[in-house]
PDB file of N, CA and C in Angstrom:
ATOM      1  N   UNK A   1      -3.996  21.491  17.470  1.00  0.00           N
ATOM      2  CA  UNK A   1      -3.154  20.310  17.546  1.00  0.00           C
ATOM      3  C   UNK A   1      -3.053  19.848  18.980  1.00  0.00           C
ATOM      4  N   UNK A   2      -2.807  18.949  18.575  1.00  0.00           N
ATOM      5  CA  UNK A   2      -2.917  17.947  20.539  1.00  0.00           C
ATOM      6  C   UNK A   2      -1.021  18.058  20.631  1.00  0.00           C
ATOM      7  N   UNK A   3      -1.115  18.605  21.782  1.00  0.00           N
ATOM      8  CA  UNK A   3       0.500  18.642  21.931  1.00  0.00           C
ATOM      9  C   UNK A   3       1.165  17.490  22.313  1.00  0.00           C
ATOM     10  N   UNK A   4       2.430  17.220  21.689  1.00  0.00           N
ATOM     11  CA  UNK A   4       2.984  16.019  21.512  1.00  0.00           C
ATOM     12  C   UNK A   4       2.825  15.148  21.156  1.00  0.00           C
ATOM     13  N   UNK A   5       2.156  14.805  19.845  1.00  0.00           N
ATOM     14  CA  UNK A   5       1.136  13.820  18.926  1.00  0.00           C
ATOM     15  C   UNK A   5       0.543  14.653  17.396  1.00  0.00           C
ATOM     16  N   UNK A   6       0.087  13.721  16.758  1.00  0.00           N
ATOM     17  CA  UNK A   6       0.378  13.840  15.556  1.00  0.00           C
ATOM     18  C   UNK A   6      -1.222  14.457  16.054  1.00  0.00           C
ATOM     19  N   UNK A   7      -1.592  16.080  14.400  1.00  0.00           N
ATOM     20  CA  UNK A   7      -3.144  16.069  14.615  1.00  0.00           C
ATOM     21  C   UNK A   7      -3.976  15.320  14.543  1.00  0.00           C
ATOM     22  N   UNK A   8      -5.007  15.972  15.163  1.00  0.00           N
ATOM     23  CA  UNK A   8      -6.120  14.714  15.533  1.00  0.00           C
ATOM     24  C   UNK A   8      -6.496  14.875  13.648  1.00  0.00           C
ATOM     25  N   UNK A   9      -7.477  14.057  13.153  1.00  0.00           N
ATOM     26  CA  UNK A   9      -8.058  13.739  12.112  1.00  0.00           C
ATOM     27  C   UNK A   9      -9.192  14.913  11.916  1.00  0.00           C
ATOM     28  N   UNK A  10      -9.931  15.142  10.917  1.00  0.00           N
ATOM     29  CA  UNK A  10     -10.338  16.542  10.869  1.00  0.00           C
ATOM     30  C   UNK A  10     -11.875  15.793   9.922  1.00  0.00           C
ATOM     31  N   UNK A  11     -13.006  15.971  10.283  1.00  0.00           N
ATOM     32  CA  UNK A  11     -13.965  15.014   9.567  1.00  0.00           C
ATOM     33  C   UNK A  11     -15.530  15.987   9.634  1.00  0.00           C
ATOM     34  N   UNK A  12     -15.457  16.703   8.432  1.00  0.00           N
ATOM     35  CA  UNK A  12     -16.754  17.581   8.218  1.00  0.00           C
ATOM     36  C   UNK A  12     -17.378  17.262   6.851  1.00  0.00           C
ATOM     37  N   UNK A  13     -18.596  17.581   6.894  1.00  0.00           N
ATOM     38  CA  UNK A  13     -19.701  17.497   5.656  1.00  0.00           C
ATOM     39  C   UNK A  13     -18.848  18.420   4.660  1.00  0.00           C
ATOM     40  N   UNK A  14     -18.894  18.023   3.239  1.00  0.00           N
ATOM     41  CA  UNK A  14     -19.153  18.701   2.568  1.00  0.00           C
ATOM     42  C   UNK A  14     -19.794  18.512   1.333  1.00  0.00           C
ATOM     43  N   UNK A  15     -20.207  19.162   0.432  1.00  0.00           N
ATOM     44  CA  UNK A  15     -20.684  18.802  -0.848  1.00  0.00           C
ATOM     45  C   UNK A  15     -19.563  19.022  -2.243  1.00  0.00           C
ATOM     46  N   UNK A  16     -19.640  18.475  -3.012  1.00  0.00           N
ATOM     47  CA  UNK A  16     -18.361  17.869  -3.722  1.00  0.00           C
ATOM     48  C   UNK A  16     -18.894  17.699  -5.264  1.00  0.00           C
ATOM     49  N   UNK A  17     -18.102  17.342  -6.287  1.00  0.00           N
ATOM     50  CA  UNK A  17     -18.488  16.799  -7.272  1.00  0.00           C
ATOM     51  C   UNK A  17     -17.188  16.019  -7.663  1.00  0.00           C
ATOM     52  N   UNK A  18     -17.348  15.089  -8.899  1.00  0.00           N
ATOM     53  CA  UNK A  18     -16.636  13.855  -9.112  1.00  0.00           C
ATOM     54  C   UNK A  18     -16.362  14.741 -10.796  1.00  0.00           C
ATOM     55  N   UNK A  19     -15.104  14.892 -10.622  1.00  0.00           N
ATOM     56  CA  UNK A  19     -14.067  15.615 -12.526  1.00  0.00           C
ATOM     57  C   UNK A  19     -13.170  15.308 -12.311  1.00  0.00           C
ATOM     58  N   UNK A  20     -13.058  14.777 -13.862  1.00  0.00           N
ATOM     59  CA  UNK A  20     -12.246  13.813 -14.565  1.00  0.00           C
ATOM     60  C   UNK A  20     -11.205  12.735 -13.756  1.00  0.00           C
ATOM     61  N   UNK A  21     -11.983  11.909 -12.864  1.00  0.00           N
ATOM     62  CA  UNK A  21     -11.248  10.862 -11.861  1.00  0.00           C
ATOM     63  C   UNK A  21     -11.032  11.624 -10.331  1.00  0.00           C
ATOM     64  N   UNK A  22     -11.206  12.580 -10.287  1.00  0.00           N
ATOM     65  CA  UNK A  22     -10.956  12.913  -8.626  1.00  0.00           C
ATOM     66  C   UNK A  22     -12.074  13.665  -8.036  1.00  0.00           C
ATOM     67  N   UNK A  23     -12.077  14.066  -6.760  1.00  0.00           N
ATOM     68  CA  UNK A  23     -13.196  14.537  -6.258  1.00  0.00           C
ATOM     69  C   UNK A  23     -12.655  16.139  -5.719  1.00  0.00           C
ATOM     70  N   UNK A  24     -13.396  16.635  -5.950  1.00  0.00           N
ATOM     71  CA  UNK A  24     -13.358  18.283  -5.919  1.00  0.00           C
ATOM     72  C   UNK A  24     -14.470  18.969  -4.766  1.00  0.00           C
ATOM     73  N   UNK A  25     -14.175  19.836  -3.615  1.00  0.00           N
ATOM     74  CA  UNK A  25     -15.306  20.247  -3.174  1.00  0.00           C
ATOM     75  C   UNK A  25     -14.314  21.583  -3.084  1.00  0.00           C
ATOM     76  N   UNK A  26     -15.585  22.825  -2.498  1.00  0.00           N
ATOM     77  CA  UNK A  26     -15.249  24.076  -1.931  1.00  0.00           C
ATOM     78  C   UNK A  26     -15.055  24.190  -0.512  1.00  0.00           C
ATOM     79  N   UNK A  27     -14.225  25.399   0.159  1.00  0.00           N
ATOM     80  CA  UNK A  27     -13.928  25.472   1.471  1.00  0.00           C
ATOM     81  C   UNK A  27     -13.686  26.684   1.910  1.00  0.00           C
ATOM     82  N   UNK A  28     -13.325  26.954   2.488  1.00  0.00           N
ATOM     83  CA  UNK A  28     -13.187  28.897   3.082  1.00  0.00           C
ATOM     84  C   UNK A  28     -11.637  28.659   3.030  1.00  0.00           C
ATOM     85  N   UNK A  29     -11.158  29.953   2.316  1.00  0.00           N
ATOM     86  CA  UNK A  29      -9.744  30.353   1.988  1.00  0.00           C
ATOM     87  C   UNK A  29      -8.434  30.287   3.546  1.00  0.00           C
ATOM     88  N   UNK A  30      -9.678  30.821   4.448  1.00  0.00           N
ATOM     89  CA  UNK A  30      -8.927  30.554   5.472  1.00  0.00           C
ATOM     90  C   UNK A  30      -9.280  29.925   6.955  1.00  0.00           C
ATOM     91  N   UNK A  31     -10.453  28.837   6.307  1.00  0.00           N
ATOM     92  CA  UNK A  31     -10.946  27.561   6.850  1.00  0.00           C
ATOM     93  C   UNK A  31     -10.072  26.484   7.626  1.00  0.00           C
ATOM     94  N   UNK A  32     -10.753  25.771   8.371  1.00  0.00           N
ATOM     95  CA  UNK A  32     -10.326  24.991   9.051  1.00  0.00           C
ATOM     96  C   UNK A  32      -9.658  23.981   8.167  1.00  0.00           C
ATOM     97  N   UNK A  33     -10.192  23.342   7.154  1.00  0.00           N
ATOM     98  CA  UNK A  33      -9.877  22.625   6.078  1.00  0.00           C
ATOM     99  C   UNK A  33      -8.676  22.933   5.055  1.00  0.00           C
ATOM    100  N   UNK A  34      -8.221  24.367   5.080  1.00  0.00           N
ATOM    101  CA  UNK A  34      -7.514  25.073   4.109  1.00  0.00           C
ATOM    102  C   UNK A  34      -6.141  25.491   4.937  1.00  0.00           C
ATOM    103  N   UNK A  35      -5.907  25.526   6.283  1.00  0.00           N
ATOM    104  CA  UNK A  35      -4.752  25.355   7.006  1.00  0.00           C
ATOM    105  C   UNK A  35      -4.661  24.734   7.495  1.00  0.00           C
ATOM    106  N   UNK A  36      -5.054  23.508   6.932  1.00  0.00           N
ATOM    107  CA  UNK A  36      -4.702  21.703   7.031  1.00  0.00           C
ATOM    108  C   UNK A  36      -4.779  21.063   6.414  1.00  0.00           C
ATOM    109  N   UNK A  37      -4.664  20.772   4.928  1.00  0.00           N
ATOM    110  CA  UNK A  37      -4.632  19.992   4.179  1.00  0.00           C
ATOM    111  C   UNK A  37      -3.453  19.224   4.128  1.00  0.00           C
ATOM    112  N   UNK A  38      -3.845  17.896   4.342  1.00  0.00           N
ATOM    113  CA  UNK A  38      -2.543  16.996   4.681  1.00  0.00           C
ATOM    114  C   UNK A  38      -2.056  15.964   3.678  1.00  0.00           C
ATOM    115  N   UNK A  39      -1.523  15.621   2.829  1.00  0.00           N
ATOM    116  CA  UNK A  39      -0.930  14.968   1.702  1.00  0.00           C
ATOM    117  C   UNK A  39      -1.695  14.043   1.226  1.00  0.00           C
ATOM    118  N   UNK A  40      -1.986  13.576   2.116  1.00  0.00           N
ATOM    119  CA  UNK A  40      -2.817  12.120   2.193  1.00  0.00           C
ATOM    120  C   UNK A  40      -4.614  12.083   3.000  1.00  0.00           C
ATOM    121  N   UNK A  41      -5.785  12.075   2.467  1.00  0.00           N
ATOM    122  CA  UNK A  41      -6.937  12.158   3.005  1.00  0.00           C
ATOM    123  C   UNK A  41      -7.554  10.713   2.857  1.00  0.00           C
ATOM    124  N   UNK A  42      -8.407  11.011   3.678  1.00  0.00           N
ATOM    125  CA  UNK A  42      -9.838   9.812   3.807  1.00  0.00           C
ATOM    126  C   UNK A  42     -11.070  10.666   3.075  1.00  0.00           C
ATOM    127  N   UNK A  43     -11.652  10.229   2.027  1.00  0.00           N
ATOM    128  CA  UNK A  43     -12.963  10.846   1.914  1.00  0.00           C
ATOM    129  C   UNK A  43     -14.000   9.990   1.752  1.00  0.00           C
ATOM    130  N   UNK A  44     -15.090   9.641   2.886  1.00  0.00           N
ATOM    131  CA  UNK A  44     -16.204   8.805   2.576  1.00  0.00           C
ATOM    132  C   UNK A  44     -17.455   9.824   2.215  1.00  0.00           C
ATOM    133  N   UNK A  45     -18.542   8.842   1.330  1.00  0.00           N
ATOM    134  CA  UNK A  45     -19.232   9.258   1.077  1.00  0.00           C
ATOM    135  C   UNK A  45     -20.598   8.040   1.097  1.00  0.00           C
ATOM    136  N   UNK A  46     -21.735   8.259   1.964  1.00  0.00           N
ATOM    137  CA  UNK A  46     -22.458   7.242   2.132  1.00  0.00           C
ATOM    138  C   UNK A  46     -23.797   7.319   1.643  1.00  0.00           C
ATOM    139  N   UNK A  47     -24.849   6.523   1.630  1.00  0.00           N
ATOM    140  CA  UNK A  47     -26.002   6.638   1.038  1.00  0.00           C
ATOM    141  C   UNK A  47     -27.074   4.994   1.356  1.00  0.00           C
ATOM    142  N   UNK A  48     -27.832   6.055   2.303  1.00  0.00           N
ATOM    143  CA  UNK A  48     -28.582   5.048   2.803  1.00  0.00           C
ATOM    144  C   UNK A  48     -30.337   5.220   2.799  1.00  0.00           C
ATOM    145  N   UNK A  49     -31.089   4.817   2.206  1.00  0.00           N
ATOM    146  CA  UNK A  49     -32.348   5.069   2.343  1.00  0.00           C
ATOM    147  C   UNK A  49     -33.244   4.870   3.560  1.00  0.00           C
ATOM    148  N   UNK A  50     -34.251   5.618   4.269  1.00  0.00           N
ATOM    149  CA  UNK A  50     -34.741   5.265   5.085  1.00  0.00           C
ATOM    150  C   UNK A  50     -35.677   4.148   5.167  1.00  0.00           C
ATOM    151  N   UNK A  51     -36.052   4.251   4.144  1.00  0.00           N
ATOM    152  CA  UNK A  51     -37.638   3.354   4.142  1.00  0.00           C
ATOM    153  C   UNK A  51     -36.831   1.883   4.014  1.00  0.00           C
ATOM    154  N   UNK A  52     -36.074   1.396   3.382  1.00  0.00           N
ATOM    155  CA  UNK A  52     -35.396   0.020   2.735  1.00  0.00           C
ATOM    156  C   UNK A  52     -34.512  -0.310   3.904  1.00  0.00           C
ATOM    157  N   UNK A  53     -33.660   0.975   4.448  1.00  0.00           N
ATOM    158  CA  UNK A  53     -32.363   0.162   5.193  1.00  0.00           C
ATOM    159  C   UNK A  53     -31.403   0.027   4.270  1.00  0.00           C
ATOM    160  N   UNK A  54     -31.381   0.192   2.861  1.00  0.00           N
ATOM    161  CA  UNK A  54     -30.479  -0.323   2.225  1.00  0.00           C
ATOM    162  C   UNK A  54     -29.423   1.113   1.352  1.00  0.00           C
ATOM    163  N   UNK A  55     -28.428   0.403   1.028  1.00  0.00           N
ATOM    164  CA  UNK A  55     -27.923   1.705   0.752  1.00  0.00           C
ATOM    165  C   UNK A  55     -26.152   1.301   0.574  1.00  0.00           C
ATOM    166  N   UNK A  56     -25.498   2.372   0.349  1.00  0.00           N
ATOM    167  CA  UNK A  56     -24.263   2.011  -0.072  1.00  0.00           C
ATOM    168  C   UNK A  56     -23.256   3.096   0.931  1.00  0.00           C
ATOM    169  N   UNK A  57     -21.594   2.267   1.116  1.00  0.00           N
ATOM    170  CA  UNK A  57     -20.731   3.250   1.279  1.00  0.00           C
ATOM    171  C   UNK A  57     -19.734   3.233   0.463  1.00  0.00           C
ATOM    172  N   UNK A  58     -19.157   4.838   0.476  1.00  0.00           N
ATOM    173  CA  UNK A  58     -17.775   4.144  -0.677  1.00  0.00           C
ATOM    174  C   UNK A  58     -16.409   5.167   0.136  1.00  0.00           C
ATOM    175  N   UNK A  59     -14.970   4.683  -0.054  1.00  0.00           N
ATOM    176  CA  UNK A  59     -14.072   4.917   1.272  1.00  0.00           C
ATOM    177  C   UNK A  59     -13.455   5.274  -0.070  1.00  0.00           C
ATOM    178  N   UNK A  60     -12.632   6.991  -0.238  1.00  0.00           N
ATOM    179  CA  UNK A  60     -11.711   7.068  -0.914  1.00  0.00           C
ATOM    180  C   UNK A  60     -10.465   7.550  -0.824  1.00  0.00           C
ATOM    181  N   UNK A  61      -9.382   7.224  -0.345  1.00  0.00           N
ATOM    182  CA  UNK A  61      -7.917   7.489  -0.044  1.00  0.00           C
ATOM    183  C   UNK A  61      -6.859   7.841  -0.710  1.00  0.00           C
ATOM    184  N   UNK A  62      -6.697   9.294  -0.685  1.00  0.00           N
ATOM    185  CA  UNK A  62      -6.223  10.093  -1.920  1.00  0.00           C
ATOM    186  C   UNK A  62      -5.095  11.103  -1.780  1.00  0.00           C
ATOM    187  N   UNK A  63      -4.794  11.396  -2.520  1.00  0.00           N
ATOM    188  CA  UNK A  63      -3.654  12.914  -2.423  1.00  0.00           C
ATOM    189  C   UNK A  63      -4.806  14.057  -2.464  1.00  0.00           C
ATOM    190  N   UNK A  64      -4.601  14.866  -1.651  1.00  0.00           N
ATOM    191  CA  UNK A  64      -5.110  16.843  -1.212  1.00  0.00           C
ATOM    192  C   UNK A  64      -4.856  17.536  -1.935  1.00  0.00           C
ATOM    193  N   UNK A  65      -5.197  18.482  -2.847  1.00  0.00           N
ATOM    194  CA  UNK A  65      -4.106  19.362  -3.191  1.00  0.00           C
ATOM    195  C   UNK A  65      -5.561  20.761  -3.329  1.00  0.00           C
ATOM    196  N   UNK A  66      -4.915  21.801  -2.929  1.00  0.00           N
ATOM    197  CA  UNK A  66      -5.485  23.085  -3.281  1.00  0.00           C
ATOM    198  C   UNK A  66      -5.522  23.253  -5.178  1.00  0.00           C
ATOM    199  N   UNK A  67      -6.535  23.655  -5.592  1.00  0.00           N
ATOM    200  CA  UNK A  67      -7.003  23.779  -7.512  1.00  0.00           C
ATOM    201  C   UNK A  67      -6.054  25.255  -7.449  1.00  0.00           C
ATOM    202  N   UNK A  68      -5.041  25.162  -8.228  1.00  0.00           N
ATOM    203  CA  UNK A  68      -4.401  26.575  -7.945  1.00  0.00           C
ATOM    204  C   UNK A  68      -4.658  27.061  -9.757  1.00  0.00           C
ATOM    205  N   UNK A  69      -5.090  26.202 -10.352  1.00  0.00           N
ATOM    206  CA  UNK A  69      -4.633  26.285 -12.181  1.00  0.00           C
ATOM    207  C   UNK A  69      -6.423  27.402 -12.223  1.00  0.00           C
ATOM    208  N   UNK A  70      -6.006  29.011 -12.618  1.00  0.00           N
ATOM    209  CA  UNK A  70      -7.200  29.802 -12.617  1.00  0.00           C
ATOM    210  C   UNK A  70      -7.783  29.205 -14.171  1.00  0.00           C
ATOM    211  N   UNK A  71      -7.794  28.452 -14.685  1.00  0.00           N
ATOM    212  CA  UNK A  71      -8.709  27.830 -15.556  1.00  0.00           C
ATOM    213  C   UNK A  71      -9.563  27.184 -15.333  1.00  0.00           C
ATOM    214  N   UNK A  72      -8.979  25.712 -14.193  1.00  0.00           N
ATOM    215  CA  UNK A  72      -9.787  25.361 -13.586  1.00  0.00           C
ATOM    216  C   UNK A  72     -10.671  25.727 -12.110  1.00  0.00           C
ATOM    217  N   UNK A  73      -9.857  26.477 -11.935  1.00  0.00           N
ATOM    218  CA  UNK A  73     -11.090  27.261 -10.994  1.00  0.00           C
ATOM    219  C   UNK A  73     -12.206  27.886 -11.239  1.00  0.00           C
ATOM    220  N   UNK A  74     -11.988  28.677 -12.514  1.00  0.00           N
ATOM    221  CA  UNK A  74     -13.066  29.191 -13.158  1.00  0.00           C
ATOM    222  C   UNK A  74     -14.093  28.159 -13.587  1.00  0.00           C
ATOM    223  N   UNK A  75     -13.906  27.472 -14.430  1.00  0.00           N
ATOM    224  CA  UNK A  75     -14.615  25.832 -14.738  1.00  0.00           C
ATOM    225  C   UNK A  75     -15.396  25.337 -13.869  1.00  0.00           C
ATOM    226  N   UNK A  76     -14.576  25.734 -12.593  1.00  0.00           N
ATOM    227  CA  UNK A  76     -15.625  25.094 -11.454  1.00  0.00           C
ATOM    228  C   UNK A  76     -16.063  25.857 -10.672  1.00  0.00           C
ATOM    229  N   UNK A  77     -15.908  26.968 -10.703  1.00  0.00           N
ATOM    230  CA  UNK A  77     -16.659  27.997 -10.217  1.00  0.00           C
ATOM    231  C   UNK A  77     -18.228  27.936 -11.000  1.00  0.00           C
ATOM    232  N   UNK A  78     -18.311  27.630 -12.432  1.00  0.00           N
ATOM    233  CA  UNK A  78     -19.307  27.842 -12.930  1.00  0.00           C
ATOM    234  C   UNK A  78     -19.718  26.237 -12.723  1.00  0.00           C
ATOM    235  N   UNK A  79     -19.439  25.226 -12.345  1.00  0.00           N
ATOM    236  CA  UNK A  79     -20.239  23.928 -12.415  1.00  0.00           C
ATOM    237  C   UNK A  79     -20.326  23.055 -10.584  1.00  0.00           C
ATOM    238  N   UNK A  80     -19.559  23.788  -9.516  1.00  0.00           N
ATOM    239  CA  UNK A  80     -19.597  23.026  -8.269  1.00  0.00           C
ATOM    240  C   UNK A  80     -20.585  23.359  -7.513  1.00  0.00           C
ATOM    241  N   UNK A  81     -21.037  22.548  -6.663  1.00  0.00           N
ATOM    242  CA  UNK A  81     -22.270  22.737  -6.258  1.00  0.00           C
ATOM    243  C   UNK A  81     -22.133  23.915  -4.807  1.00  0.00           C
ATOM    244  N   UNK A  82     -23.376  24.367  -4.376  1.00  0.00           N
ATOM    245  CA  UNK A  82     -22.728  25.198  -3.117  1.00  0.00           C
ATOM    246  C   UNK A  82     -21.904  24.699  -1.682  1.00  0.00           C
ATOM    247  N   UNK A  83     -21.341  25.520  -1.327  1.00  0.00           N
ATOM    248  CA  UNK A  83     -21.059  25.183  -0.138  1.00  0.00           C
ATOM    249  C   UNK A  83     -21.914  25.051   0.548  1.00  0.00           C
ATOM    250  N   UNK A  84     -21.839  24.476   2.183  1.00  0.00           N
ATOM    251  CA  UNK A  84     -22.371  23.323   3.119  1.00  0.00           C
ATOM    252  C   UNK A  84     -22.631  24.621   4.535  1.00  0.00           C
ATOM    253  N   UNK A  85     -21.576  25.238   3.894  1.00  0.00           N
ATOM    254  CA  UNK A  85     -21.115  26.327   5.183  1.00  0.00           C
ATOM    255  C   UNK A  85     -21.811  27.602   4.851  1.00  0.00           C
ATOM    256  N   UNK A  86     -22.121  28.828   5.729  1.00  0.00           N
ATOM    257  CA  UNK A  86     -22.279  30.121   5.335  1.00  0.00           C
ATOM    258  C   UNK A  86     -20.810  30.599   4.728  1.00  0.00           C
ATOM    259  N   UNK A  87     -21.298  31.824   4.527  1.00  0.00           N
ATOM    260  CA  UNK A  87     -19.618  32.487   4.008  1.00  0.00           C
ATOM    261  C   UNK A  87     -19.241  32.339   2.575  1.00  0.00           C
ATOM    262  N   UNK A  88     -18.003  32.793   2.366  1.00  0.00           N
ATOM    263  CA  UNK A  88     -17.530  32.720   0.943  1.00  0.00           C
ATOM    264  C   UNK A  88     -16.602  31.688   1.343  1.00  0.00           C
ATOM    265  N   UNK A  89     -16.544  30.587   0.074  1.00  0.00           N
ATOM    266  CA  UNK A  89     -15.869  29.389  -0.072  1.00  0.00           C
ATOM    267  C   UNK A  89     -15.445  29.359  -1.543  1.00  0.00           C
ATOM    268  N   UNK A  90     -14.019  30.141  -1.428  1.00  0.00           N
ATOM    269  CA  UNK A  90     -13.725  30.096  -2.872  1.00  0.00           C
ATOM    270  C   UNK A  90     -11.978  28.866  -3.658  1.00  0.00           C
ATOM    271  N   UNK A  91     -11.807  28.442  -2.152  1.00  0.00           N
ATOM    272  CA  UNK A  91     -10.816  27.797  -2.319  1.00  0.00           C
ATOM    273  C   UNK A  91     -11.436  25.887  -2.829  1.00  0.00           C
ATOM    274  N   UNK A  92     -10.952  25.924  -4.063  1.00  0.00           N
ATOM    275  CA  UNK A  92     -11.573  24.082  -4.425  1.00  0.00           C
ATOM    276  C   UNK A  92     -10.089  23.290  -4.036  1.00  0.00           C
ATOM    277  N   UNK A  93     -10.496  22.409  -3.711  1.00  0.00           N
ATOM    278  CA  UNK A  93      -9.322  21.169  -3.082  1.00  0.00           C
ATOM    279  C   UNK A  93      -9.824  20.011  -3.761  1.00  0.00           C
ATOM    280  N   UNK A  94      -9.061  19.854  -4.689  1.00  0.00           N
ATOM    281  CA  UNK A  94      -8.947  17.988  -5.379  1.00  0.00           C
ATOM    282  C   UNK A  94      -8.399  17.159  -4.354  1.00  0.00           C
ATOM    283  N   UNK A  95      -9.119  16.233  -4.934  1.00  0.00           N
ATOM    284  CA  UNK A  95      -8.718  14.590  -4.290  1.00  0.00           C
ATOM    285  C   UNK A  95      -8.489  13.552  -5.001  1.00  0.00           C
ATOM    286  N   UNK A  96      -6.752  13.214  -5.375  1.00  0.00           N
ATOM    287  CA  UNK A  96      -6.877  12.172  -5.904  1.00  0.00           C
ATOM    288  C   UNK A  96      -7.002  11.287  -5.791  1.00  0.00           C
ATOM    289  N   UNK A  97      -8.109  10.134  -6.176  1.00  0.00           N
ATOM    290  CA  UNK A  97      -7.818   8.357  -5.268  1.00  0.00           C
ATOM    291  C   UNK A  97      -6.839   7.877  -5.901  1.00  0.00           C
ATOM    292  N   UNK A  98      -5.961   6.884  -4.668  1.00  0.00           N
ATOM    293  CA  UNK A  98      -4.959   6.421  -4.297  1.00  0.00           C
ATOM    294  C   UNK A  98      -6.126   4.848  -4.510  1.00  0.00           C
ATOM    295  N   UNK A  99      -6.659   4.508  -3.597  1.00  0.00           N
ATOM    296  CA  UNK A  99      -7.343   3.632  -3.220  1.00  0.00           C
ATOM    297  C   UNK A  99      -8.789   3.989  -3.245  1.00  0.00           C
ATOM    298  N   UNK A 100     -10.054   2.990  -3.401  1.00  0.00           N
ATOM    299  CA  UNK A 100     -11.063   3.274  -3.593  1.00  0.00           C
ATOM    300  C   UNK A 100     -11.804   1.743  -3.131  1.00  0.00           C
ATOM    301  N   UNK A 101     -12.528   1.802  -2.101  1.00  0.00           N
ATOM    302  CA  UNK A 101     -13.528   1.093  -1.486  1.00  0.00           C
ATOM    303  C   UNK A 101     -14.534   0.885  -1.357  1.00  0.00           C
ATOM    304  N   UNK A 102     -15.560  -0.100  -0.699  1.00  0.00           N
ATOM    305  CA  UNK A 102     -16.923   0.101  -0.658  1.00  0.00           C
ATOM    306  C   UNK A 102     -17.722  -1.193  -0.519  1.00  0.00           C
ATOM    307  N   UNK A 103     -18.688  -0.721  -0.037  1.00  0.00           N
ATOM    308  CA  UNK A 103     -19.720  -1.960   0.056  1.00  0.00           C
ATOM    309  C   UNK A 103     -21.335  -1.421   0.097  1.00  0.00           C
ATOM    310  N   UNK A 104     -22.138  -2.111  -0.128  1.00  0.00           N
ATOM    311  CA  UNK A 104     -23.271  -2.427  -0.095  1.00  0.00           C
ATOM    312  C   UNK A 104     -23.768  -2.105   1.564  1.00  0.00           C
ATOM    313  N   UNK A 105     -25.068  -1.725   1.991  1.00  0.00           N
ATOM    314  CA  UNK A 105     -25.640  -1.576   3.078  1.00  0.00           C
ATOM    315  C   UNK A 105     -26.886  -2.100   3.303  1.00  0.00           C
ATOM    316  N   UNK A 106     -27.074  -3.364   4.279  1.00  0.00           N
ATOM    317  CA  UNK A 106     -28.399  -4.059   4.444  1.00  0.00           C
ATOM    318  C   UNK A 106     -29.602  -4.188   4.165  1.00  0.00           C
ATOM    319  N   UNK A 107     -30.537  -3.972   4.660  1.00  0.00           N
ATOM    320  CA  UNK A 107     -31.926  -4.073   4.288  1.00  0.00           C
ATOM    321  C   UNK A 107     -32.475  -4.185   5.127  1.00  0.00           C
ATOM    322  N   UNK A 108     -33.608  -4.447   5.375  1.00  0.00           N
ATOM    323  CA  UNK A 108     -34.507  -4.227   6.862  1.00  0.00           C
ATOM    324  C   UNK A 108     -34.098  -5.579   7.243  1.00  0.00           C
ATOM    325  N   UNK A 109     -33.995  -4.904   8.637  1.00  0.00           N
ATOM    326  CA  UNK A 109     -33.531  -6.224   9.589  1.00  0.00           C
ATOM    327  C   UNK A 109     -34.927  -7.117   9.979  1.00  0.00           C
ATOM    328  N   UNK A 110     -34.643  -8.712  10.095  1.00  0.00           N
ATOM    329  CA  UNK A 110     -36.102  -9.096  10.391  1.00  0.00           C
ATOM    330  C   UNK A 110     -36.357  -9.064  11.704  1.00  0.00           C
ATOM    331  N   UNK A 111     -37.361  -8.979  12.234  1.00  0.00           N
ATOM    332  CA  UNK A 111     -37.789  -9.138  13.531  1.00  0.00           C
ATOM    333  C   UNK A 111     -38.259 -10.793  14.132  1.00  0.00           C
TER     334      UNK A 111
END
């Protein structure tokens, strides 16, 4: 934390999947991500091709919450994709959107 100011913003890769309306990824139990989860997140996710230039972003602004229900952990233990990180990543964190954004991304620029 930056002393005397709110934390700075916290912005790493991860890999994720999209159940039943929110977005779900894995993280280390006692990760950077997991003794900071803050009420309210930003999660973008972008996609841009090389060859075209073209491509999409989408901005999603949501509630955090640690998956504490061992049903659904199990569920997604057997269907989330791997973690991004070495290590064991057994803690899943939902995201609910609040708000949901996006646009379209160019195309080759002309010369």
């Amino acid at each position: 934390m930056r002393s005397g100011s709110a934390p700075a913003p916290v912005i790493l890769p991860v890999n994720f999947l999209v159940r039943d309306g929110a977005i779900v990824f894995r993280t280390a139990v006692h990760g950077l991500i997991a003794g900071n989860i803050p009420d309210e997140v930003a999660f973008e996710v972008d996609r841009v091709d090389a060859a075209t230039s073209e491509g999409w972003s989408v901005l999603v602004v949501g509630r955090a919450e640690p998956v504490t229900e061992e049903a659904e952990t199990a569920r997604l233990r057997e269907s989330a994709p791997a973690s991004l990180g070495g290590g064991e990543h057994d803690l899943y964190v939902r995201v609910t959107p609040r708000d949901v954004s996006g646009r379209r991304v160019g195309g080759r620029a002309l010369h």
